[in-house]
N, C-alpha and C. Protein backbone atom coordinates (compact mmCIF):
# COMPACT_ATOMS: atom_id res chain seq x y z
N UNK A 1 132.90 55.93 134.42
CA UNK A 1 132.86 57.26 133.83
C UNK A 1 133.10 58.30 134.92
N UNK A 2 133.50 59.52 134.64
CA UNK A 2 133.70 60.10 135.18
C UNK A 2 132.48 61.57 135.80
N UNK A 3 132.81 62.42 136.46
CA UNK A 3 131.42 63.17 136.85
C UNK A 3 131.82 64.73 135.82
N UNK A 4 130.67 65.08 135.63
CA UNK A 4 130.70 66.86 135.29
C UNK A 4 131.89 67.59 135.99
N UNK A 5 132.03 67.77 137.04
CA UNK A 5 132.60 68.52 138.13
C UNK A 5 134.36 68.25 137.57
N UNK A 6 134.54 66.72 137.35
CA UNK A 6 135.77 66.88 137.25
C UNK A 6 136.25 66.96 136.22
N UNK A 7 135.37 67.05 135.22
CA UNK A 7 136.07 67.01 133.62
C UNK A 7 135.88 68.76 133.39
N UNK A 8 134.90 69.21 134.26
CA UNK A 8 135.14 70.92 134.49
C UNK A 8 136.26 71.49 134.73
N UNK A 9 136.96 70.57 135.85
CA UNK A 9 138.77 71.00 136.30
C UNK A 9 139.72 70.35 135.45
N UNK A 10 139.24 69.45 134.59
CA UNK A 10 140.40 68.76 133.58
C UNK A 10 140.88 69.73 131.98
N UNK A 11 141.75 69.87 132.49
CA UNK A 11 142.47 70.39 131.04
C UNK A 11 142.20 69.54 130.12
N UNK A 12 142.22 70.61 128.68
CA UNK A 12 141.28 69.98 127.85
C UNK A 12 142.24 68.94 127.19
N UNK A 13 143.40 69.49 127.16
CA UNK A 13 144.54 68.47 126.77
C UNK A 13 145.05 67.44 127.04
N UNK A 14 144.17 67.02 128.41
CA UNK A 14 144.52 65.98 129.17
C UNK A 14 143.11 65.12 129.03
N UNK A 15 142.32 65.58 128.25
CA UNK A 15 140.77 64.87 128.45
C UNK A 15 140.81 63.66 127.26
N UNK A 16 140.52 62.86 127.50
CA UNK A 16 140.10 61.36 126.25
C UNK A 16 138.96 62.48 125.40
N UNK A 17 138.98 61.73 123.99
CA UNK A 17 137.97 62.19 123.44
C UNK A 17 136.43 61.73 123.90
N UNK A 18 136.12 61.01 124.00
CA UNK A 18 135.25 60.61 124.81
C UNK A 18 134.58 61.65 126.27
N UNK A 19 135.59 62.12 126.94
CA UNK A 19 135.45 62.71 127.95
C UNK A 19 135.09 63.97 127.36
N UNK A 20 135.94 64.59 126.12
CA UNK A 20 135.54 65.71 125.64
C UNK A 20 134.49 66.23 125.00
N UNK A 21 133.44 64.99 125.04
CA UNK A 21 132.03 64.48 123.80
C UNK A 21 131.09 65.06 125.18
N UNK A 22 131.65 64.27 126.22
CA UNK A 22 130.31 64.08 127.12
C UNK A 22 130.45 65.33 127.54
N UNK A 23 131.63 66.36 127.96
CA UNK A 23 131.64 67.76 128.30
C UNK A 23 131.01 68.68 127.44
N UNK A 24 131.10 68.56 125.85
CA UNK A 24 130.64 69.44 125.21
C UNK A 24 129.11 69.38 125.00
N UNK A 25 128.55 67.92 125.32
CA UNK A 25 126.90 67.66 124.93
C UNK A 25 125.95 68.12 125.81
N UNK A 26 126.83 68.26 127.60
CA UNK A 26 126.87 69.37 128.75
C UNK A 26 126.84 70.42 128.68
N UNK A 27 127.77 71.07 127.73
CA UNK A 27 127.49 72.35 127.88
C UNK A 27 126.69 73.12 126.76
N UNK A 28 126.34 71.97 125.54
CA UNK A 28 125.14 72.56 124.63
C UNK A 28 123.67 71.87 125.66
N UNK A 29 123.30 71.17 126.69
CA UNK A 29 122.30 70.88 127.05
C UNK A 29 121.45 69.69 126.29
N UNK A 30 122.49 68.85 125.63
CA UNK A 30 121.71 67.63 125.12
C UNK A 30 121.72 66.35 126.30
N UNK A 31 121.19 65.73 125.99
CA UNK A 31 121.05 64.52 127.28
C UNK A 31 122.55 63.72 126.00
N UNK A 32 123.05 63.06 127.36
CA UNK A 32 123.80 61.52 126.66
C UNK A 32 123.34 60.82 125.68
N UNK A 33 123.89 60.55 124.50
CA UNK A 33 122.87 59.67 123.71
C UNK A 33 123.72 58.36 123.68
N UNK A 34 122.70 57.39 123.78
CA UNK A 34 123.32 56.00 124.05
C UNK A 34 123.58 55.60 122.54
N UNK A 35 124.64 54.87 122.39
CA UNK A 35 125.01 54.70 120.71
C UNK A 35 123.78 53.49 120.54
N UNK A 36 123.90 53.50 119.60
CA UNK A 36 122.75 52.96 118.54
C UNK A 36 123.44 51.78 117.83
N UNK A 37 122.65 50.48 117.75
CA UNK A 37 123.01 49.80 117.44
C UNK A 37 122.92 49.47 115.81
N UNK A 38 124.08 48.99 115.03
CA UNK A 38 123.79 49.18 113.54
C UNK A 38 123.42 48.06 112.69
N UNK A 39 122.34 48.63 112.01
CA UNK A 39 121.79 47.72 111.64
C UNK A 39 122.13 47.46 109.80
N UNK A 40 121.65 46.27 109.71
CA UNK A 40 122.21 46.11 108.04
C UNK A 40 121.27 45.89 107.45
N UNK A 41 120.14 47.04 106.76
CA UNK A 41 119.28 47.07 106.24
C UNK A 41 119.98 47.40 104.22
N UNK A 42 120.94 47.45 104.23
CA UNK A 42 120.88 47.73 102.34
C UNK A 42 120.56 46.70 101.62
N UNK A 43 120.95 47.20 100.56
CA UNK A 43 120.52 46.37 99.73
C UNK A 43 122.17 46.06 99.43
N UNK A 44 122.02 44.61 98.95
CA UNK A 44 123.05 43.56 98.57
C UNK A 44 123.14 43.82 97.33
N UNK A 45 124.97 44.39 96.83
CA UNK A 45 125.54 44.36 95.44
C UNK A 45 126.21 43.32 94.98
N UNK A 46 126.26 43.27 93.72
CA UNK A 46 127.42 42.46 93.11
C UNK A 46 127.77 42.81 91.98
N UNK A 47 128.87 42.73 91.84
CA UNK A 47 130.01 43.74 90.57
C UNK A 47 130.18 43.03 89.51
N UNK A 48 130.00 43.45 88.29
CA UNK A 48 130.84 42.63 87.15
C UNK A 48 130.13 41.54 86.74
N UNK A 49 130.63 40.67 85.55
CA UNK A 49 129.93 39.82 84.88
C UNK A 49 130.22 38.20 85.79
N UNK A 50 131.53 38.78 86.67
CA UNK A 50 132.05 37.31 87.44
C UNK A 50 130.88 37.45 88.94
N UNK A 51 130.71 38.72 89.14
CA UNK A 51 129.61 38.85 90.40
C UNK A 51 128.29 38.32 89.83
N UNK A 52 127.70 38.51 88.23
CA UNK A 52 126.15 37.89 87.92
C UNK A 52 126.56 35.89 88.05
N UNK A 53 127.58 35.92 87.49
CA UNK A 53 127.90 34.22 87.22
C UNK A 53 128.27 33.73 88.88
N UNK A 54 128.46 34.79 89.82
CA UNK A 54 128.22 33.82 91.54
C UNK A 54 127.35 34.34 91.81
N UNK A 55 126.48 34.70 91.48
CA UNK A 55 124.57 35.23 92.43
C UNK A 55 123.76 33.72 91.36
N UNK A 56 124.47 33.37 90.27
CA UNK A 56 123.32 32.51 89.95
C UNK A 56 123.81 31.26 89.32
N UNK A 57 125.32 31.35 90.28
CA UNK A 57 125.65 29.69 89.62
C UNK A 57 126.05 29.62 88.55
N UNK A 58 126.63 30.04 87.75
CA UNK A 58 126.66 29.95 86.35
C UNK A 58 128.07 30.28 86.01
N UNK A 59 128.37 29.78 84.52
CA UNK A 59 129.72 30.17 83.94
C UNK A 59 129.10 31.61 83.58
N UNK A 60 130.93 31.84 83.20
CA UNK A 60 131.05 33.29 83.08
C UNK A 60 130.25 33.57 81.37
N UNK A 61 130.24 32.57 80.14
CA UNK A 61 129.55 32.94 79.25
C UNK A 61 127.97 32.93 79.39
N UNK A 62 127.50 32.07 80.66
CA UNK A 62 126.47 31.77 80.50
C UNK A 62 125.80 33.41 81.19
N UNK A 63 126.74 33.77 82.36
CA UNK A 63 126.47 34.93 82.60
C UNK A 63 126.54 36.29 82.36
N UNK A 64 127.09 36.07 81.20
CA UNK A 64 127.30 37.55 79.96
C UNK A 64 125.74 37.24 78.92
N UNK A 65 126.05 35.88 78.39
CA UNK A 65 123.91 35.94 78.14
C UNK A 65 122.96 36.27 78.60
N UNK A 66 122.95 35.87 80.21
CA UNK A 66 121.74 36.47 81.00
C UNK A 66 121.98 38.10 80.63
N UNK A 67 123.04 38.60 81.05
CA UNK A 67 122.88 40.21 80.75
C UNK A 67 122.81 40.73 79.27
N UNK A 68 122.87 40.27 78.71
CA UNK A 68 122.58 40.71 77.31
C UNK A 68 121.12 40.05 76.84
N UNK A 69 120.62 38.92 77.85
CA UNK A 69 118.70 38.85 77.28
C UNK A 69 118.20 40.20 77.69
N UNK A 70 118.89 40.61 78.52
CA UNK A 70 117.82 41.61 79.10
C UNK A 70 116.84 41.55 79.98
N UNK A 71 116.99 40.20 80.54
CA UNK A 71 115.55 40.06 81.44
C UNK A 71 115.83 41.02 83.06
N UNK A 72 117.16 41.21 83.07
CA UNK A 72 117.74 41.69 84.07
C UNK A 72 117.80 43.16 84.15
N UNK A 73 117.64 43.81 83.20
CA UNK A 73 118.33 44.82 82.72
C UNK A 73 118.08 46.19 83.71
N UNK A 74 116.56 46.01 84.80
CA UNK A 74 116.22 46.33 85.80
C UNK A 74 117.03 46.75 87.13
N UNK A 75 117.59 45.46 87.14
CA UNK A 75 118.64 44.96 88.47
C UNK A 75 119.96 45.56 88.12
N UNK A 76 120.18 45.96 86.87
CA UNK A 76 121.62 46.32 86.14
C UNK A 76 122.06 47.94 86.19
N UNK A 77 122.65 48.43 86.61
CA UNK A 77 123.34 49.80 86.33
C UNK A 77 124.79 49.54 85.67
N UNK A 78 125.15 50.10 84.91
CA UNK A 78 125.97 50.40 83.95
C UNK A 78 127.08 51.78 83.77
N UNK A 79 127.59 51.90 84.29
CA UNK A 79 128.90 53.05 83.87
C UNK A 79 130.28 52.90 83.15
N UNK A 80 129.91 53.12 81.97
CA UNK A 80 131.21 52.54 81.02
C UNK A 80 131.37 51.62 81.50
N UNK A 81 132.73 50.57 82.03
CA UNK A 81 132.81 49.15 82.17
C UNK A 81 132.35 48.69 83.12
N UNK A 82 132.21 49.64 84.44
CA UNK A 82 131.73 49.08 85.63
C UNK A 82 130.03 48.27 85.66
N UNK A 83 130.01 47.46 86.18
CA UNK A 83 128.59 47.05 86.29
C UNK A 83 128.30 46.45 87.63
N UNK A 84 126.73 47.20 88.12
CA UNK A 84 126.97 47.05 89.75
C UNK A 84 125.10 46.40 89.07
N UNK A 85 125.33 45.32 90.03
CA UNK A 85 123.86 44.41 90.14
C UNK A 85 123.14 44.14 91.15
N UNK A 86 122.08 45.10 91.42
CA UNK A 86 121.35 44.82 92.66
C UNK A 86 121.17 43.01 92.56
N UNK A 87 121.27 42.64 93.24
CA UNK A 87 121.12 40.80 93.85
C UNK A 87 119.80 40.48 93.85
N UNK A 88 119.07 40.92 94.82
CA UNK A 88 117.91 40.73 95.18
C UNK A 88 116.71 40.97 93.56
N UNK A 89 117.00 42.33 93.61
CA UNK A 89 116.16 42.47 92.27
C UNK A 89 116.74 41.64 90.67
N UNK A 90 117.60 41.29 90.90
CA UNK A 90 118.24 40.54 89.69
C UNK A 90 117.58 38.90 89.71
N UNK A 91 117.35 38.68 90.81
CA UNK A 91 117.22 37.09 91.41
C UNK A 91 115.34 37.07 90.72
N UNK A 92 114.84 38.53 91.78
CA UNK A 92 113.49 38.38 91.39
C UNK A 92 113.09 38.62 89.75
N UNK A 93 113.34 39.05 89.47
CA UNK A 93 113.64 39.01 87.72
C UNK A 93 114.01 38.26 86.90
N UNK A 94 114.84 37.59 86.88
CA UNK A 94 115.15 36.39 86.80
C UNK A 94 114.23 35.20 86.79
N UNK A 95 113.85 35.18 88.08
CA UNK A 95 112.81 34.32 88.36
C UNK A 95 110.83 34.60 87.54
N UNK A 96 110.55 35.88 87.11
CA UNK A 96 109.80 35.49 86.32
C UNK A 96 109.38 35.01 85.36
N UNK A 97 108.60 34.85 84.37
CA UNK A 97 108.21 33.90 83.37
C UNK A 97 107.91 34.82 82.30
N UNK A 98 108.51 35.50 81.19
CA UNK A 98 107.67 36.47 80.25
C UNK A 98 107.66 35.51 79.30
N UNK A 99 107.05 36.10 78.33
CA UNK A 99 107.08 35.87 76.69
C UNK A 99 106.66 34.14 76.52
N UNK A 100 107.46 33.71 75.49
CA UNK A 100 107.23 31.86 75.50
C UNK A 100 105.58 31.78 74.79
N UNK A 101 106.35 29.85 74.74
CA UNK A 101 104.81 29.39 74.58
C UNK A 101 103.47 29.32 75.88
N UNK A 102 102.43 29.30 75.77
CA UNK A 102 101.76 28.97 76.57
C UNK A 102 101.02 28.03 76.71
């Protein structure tokens, strides 16, 4: 990297962007910030009636039933045709036990 002093004498037109980051964070008085490493905290989607039938194994009729029991219906958002399925919450839902004999 290069020093303060000389990116002071460098035309700005001649500076990397980079060079032009660390001059300007200089002259507002912020320290360097070291980039940040990214992390993959979201939550996991899956699209469509062919995205519920690969989160749970299943044919594509078997996976137009699950969404029409409703046990899912939680995990499900809906916009006219689009359908986006949280994974995680679809799986845990799925996986409980309502209604039935006992």
């Amino acid at each position: 990297m290069t020093n303060i002093q000389e990116l002071l004498s460098k035309p700005v037109w001649q500076m990397t962007g980079e060079e032009f980051i660390m001059l300007s964070r200089y002259a507002s008085g912020q320290p360097e910030a070291q980039p940040q490493p990214v992390t993959d905290t979201g939550r996991k989607y899956v699209y469509g009636i062919l995205g519920i039938a690969k989160l749970f194994g299943c044919s594509l009729p078997t996976a137009n039933r699950i969404k029409k029991s409703g046990k899912i219906d939680k995990a499900i958002t809906q916009i006219g045709r689009k359908i986006i399925v949280d994974a995680e919450l679809a799986l845990e839902l799925a996986g409980k036990k309502t209604g039935g004999r006992k």
